[in-house]
PDB file of N, CA and C in Angstrom:
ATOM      1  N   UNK A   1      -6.869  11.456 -23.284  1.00  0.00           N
ATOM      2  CA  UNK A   1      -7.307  10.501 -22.311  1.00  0.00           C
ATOM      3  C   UNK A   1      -8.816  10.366 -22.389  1.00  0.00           C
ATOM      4  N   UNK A   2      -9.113   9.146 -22.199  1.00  0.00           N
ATOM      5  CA  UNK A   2     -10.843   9.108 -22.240  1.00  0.00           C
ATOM      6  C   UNK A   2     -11.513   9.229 -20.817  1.00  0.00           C
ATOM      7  N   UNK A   3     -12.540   9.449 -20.774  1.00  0.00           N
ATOM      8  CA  UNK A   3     -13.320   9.150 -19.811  1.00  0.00           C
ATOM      9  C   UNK A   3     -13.636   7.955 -18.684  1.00  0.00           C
ATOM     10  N   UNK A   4     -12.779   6.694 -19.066  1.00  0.00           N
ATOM     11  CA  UNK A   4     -13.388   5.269 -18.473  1.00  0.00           C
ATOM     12  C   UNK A   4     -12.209   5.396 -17.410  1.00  0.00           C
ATOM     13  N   UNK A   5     -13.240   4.825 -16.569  1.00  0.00           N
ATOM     14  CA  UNK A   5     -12.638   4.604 -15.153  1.00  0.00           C
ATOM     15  C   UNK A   5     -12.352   2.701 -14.938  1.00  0.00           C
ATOM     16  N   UNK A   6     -11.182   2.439 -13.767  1.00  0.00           N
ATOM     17  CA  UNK A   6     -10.858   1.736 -13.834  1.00  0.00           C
ATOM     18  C   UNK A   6     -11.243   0.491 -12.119  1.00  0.00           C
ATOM     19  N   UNK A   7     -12.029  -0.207 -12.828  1.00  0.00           N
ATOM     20  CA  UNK A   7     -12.591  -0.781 -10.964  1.00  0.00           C
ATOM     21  C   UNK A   7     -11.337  -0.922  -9.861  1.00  0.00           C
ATOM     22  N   UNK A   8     -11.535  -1.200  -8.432  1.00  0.00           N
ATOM     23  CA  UNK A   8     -10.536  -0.728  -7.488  1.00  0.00           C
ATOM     24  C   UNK A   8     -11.755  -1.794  -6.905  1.00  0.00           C
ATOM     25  N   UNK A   9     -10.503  -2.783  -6.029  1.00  0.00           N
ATOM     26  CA  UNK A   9     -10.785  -3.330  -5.394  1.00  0.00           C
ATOM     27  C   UNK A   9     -11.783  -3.347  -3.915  1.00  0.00           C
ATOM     28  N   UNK A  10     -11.710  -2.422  -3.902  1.00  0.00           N
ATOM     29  CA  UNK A  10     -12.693  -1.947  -2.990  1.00  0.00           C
ATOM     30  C   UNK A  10     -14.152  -1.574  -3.993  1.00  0.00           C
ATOM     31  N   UNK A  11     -14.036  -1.670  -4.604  1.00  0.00           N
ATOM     32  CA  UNK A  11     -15.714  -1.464  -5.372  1.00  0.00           C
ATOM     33  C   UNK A  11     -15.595   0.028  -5.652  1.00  0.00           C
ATOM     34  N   UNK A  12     -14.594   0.968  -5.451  1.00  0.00           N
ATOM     35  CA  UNK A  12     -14.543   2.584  -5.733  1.00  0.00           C
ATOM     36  C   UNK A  12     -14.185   2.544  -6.987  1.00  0.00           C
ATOM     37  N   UNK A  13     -14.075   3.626  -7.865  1.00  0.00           N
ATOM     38  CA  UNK A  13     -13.744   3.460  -9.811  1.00  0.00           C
ATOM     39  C   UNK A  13     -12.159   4.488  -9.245  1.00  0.00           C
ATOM     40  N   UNK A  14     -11.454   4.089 -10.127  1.00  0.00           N
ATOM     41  CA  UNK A  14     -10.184   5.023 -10.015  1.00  0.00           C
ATOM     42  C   UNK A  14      -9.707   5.394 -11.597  1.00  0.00           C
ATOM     43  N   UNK A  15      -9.467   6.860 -11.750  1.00  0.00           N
ATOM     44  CA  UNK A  15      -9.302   7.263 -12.758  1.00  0.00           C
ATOM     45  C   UNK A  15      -8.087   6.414 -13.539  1.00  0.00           C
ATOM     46  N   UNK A  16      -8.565   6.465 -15.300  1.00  0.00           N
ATOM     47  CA  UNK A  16      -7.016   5.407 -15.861  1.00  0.00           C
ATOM     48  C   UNK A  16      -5.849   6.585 -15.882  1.00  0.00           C
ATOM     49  N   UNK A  17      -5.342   6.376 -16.527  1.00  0.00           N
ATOM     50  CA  UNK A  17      -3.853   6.668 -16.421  1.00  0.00           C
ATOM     51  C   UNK A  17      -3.185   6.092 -17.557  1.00  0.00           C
ATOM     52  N   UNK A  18      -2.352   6.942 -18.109  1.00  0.00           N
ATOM     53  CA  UNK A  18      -1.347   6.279 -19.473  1.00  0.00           C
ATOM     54  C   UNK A  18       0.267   6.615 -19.308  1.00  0.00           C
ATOM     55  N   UNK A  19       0.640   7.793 -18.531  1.00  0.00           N
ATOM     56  CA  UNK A  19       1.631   8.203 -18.245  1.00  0.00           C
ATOM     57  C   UNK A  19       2.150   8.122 -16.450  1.00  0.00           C
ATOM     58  N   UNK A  20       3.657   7.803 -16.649  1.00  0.00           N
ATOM     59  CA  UNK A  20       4.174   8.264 -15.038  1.00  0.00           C
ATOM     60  C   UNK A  20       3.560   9.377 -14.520  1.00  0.00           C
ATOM     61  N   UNK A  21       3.270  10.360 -14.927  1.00  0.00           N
ATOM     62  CA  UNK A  21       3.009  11.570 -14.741  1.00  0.00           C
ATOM     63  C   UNK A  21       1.739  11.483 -13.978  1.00  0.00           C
ATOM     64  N   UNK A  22       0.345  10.949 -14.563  1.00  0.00           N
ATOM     65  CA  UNK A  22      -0.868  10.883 -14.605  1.00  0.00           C
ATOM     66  C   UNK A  22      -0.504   9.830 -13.087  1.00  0.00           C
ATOM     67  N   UNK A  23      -0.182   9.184 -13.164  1.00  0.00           N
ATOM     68  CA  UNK A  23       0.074   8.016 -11.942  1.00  0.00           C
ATOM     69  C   UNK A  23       0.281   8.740 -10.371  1.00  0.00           C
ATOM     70  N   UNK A  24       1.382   9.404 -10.679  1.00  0.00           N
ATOM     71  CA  UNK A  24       2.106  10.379  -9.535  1.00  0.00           C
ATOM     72  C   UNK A  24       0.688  11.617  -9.155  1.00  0.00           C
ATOM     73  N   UNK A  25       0.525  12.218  -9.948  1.00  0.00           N
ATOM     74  CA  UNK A  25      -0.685  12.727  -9.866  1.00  0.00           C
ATOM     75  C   UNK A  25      -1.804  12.367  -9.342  1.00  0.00           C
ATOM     76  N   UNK A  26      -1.973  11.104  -9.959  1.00  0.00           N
ATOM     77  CA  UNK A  26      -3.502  10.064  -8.856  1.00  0.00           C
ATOM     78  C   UNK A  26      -2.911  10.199  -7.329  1.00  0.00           C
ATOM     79  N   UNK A  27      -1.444   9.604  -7.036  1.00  0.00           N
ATOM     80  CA  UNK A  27      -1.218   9.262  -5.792  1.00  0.00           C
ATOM     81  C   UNK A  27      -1.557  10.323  -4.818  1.00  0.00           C
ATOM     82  N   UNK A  28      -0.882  11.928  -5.554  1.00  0.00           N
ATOM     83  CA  UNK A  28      -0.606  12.840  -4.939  1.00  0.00           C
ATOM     84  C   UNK A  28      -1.865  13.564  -4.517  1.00  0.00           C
ATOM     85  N   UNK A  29      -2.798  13.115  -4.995  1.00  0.00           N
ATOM     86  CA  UNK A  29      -4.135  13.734  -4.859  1.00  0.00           C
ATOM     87  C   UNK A  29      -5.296  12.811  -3.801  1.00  0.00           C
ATOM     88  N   UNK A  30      -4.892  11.298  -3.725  1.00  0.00           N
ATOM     89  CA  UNK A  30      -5.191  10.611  -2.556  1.00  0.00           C
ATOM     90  C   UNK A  30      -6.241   9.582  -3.384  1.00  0.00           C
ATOM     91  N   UNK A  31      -6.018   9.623  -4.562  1.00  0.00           N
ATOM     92  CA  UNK A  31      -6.825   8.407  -5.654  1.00  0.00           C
ATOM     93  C   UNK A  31      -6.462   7.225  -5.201  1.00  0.00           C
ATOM     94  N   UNK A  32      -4.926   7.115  -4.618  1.00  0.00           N
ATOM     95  CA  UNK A  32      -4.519   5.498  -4.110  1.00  0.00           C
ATOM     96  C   UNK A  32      -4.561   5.034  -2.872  1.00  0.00           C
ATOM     97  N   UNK A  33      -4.254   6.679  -2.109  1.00  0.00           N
ATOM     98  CA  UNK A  33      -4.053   6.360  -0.772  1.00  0.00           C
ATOM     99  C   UNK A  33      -5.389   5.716   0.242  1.00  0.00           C
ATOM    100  N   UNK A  34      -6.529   6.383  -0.582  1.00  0.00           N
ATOM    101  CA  UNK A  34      -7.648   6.021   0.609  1.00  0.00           C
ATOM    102  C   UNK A  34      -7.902   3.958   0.082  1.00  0.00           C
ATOM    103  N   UNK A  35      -7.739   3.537  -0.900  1.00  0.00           N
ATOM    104  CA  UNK A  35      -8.164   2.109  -0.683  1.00  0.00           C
ATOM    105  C   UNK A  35      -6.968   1.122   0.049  1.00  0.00           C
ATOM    106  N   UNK A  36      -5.388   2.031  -0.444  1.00  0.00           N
ATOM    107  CA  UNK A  36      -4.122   1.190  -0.474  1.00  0.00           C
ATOM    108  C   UNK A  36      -3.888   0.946   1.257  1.00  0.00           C
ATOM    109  N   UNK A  37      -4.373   2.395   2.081  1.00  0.00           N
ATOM    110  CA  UNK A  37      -4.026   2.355   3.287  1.00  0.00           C
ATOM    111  C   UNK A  37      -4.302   1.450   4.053  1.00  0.00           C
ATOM    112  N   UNK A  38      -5.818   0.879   4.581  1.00  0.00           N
ATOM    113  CA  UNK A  38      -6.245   0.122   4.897  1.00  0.00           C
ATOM    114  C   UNK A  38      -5.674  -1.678   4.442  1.00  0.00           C
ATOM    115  N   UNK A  39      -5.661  -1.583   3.251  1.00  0.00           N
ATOM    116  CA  UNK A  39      -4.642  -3.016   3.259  1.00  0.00           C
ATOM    117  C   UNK A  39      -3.178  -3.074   3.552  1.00  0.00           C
ATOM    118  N   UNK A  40      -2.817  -2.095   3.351  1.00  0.00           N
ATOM    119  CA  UNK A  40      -1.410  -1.648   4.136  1.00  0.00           C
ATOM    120  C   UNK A  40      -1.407  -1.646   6.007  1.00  0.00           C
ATOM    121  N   UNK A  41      -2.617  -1.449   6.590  1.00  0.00           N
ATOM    122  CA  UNK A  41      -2.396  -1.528   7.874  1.00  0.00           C
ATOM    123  C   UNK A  41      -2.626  -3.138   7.954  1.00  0.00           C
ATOM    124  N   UNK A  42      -3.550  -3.772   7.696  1.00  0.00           N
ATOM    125  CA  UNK A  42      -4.221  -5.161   7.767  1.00  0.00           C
ATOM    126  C   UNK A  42      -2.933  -5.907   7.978  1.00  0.00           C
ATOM    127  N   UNK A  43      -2.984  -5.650   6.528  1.00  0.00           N
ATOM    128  CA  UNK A  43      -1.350  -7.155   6.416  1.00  0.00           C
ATOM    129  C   UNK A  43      -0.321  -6.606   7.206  1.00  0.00           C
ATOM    130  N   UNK A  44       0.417  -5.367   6.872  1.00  0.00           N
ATOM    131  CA  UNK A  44       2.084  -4.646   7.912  1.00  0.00           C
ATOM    132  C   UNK A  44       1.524  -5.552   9.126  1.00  0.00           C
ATOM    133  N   UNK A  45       0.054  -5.509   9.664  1.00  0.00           N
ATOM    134  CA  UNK A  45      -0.308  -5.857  11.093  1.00  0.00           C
ATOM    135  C   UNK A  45      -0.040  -7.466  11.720  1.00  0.00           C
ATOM    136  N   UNK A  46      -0.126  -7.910  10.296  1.00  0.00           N
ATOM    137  CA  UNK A  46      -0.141  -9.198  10.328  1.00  0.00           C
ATOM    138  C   UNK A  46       1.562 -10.060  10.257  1.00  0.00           C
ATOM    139  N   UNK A  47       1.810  -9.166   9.319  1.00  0.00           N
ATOM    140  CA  UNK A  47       2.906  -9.699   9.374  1.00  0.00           C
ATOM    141  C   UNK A  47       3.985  -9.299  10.350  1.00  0.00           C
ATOM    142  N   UNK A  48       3.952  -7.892  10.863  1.00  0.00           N
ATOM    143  CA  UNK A  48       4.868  -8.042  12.204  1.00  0.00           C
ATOM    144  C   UNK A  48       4.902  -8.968  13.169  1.00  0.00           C
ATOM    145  N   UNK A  49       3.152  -8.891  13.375  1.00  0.00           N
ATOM    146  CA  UNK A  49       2.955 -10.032  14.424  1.00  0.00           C
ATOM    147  C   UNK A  49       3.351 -11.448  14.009  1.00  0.00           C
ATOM    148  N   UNK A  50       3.539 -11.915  13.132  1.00  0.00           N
ATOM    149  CA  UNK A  50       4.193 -13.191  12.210  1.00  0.00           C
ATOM    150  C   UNK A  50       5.535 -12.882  12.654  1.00  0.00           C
ATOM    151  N   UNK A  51       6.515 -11.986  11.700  1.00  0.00           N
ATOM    152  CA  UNK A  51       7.701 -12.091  11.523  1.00  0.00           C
ATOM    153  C   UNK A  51       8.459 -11.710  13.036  1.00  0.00           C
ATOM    154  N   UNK A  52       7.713 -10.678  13.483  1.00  0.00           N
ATOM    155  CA  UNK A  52       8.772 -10.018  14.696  1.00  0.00           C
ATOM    156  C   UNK A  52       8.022  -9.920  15.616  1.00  0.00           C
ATOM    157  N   UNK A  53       6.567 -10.343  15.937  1.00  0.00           N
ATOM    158  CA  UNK A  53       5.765 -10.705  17.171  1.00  0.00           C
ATOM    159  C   UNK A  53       6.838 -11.386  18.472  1.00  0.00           C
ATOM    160  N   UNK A  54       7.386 -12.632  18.115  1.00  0.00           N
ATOM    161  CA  UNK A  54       8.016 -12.784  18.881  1.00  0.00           C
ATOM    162  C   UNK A  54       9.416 -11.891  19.522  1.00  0.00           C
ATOM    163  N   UNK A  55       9.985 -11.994  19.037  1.00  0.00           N
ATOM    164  CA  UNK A  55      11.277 -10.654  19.039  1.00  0.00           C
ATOM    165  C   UNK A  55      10.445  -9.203  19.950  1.00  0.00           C
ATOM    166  N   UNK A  56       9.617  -9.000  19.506  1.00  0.00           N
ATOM    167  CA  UNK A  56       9.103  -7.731  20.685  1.00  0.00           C
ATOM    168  C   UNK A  56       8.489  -8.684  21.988  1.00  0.00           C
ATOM    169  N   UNK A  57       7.653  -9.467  22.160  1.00  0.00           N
ATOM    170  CA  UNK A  57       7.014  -9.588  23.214  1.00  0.00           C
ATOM    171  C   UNK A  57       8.102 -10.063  23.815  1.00  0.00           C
ATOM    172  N   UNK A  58       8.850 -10.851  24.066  1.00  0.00           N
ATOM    173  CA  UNK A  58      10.091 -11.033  25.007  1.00  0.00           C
ATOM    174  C   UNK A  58      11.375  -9.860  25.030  1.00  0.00           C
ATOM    175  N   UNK A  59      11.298  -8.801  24.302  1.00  0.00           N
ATOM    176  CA  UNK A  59      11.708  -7.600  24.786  1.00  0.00           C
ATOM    177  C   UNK A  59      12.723  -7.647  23.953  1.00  0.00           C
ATOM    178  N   UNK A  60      13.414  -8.310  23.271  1.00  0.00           N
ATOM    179  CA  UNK A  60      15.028  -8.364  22.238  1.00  0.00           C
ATOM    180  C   UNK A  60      14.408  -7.497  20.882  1.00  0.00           C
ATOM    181  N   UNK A  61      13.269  -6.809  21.045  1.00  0.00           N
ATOM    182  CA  UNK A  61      13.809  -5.613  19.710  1.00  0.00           C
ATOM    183  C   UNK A  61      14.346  -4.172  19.500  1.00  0.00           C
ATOM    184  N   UNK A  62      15.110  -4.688  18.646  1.00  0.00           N
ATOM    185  CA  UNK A  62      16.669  -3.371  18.530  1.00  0.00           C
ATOM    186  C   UNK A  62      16.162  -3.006  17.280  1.00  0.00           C
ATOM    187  N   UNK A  63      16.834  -1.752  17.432  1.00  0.00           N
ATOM    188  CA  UNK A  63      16.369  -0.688  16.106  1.00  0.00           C
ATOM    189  C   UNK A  63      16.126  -1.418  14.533  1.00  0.00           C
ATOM    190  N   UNK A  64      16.661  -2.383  14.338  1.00  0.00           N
ATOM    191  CA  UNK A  64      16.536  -2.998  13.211  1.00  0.00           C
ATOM    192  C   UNK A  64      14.847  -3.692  13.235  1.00  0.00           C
ATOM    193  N   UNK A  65      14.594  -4.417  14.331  1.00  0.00           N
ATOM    194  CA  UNK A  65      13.194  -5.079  14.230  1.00  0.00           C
ATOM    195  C   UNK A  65      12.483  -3.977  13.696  1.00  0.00           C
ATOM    196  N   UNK A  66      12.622  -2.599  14.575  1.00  0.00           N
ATOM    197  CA  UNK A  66      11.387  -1.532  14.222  1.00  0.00           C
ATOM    198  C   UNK A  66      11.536  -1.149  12.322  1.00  0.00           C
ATOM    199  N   UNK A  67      12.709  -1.309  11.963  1.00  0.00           N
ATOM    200  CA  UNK A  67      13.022  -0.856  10.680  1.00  0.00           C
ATOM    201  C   UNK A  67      11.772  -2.163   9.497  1.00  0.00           C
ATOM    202  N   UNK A  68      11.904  -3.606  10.011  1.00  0.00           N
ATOM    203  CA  UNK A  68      11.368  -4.785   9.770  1.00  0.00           C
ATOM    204  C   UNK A  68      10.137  -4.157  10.134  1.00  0.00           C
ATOM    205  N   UNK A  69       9.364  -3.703  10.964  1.00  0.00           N
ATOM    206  CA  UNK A  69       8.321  -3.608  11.342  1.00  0.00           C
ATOM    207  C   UNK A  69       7.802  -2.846  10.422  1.00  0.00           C
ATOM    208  N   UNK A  70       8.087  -1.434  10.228  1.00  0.00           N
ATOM    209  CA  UNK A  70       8.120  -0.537   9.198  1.00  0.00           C
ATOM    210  C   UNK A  70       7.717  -0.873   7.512  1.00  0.00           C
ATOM    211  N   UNK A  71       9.042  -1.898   7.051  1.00  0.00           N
ATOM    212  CA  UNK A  71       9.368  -2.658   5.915  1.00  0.00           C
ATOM    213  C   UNK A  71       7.602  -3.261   5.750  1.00  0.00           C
ATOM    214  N   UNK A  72       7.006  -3.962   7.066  1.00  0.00           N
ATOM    215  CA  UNK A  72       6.396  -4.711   7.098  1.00  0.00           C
ATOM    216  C   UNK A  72       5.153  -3.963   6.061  1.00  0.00           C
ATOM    217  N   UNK A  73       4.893  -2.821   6.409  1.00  0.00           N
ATOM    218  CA  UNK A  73       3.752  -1.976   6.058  1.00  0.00           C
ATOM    219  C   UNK A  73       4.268  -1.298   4.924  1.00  0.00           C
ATOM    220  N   UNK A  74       5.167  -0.799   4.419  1.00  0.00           N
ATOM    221  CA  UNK A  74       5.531  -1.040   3.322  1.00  0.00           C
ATOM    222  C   UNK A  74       4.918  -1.657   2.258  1.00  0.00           C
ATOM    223  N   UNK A  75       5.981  -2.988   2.106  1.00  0.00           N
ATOM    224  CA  UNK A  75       5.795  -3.822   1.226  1.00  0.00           C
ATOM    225  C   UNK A  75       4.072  -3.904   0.914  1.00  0.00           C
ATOM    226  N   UNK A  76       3.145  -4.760   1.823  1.00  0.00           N
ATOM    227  CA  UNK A  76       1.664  -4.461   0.801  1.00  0.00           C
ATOM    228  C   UNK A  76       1.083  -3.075   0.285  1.00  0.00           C
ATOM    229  N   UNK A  77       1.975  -2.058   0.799  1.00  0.00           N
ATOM    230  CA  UNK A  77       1.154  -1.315   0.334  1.00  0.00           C
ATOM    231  C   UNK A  77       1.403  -1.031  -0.914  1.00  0.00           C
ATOM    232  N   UNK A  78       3.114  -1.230  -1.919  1.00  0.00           N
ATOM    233  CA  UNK A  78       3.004  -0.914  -3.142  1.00  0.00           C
ATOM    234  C   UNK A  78       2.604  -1.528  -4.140  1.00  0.00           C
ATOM    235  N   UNK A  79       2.331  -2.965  -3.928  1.00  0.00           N
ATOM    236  CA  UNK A  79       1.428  -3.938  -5.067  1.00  0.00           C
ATOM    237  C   UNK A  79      -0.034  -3.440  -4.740  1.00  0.00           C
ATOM    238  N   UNK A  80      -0.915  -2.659  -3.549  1.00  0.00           N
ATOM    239  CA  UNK A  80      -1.819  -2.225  -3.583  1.00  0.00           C
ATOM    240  C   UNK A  80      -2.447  -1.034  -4.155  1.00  0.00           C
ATOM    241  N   UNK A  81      -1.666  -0.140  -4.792  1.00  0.00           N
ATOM    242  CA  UNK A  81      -1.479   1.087  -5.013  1.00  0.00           C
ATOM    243  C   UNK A  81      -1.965   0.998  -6.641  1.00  0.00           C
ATOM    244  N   UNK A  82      -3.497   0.833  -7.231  1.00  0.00           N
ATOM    245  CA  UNK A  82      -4.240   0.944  -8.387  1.00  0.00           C
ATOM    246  C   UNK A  82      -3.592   1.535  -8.974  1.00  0.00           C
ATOM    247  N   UNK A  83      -3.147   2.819  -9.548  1.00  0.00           N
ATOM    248  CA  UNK A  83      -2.598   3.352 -10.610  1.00  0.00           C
ATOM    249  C   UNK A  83      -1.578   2.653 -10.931  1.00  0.00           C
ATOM    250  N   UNK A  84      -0.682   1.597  -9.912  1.00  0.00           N
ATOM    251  CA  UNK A  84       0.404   1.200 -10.397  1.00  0.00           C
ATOM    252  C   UNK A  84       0.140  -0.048 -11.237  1.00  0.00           C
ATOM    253  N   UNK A  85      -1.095  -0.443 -10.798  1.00  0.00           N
ATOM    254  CA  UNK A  85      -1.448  -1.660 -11.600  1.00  0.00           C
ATOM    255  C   UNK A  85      -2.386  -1.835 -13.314  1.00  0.00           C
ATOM    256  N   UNK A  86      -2.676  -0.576 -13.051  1.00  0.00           N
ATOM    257  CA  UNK A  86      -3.940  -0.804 -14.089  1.00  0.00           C
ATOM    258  C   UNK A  86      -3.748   0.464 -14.643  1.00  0.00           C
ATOM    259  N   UNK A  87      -2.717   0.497 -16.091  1.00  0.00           N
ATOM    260  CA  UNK A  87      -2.197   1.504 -16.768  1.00  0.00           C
ATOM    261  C   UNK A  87      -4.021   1.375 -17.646  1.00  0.00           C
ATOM    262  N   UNK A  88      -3.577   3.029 -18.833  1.00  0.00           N
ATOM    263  CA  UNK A  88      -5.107   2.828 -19.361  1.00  0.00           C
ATOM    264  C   UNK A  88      -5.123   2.261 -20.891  1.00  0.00           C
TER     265      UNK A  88
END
């Protein structure tokens, strides 16, 4: 593996990566988590309030909305997650 680092949307460098291995490793060590989190709260935030905003404020959410709500924060966070994007 070489030395070159790989830019991160946030302007931080994130180590490359060539293997699953090396990837799981970045995550597990918090290489993805500190830029991915923050866009993971932003949007999940946005889009509950989009998709199931209504459904809670008039009181009709059942265990499934919260599951949707959940889903919500989810989903951006794994297209945000650098190692998954930018093999080396």
């Amino acid at each position: 593996m070489t030395s070159q680092t790989t830019p991160v949307a946030s302007g931080t460098r994130c180590p490359p990566w060539s293997w699953p291995g090396d990837a799981i490793r970045l995550f597990t060590r918090g290489a993805t988590l500190r830029p991915c989190v923050p866009v993971a709260l932003v949007v999940g935030c946005v889009l509950s309030a989009i998709n199931e905003g209504a459904r809670i404020a008039i009181g009709h959410a059942e265990w499934t909305t919260w599951v949707q709500v959940g889903l919500n924060f989810v989903v951006p966070f794994l297209p945000a997650a650098p190692p998954w994007r930018w093999p080396a």
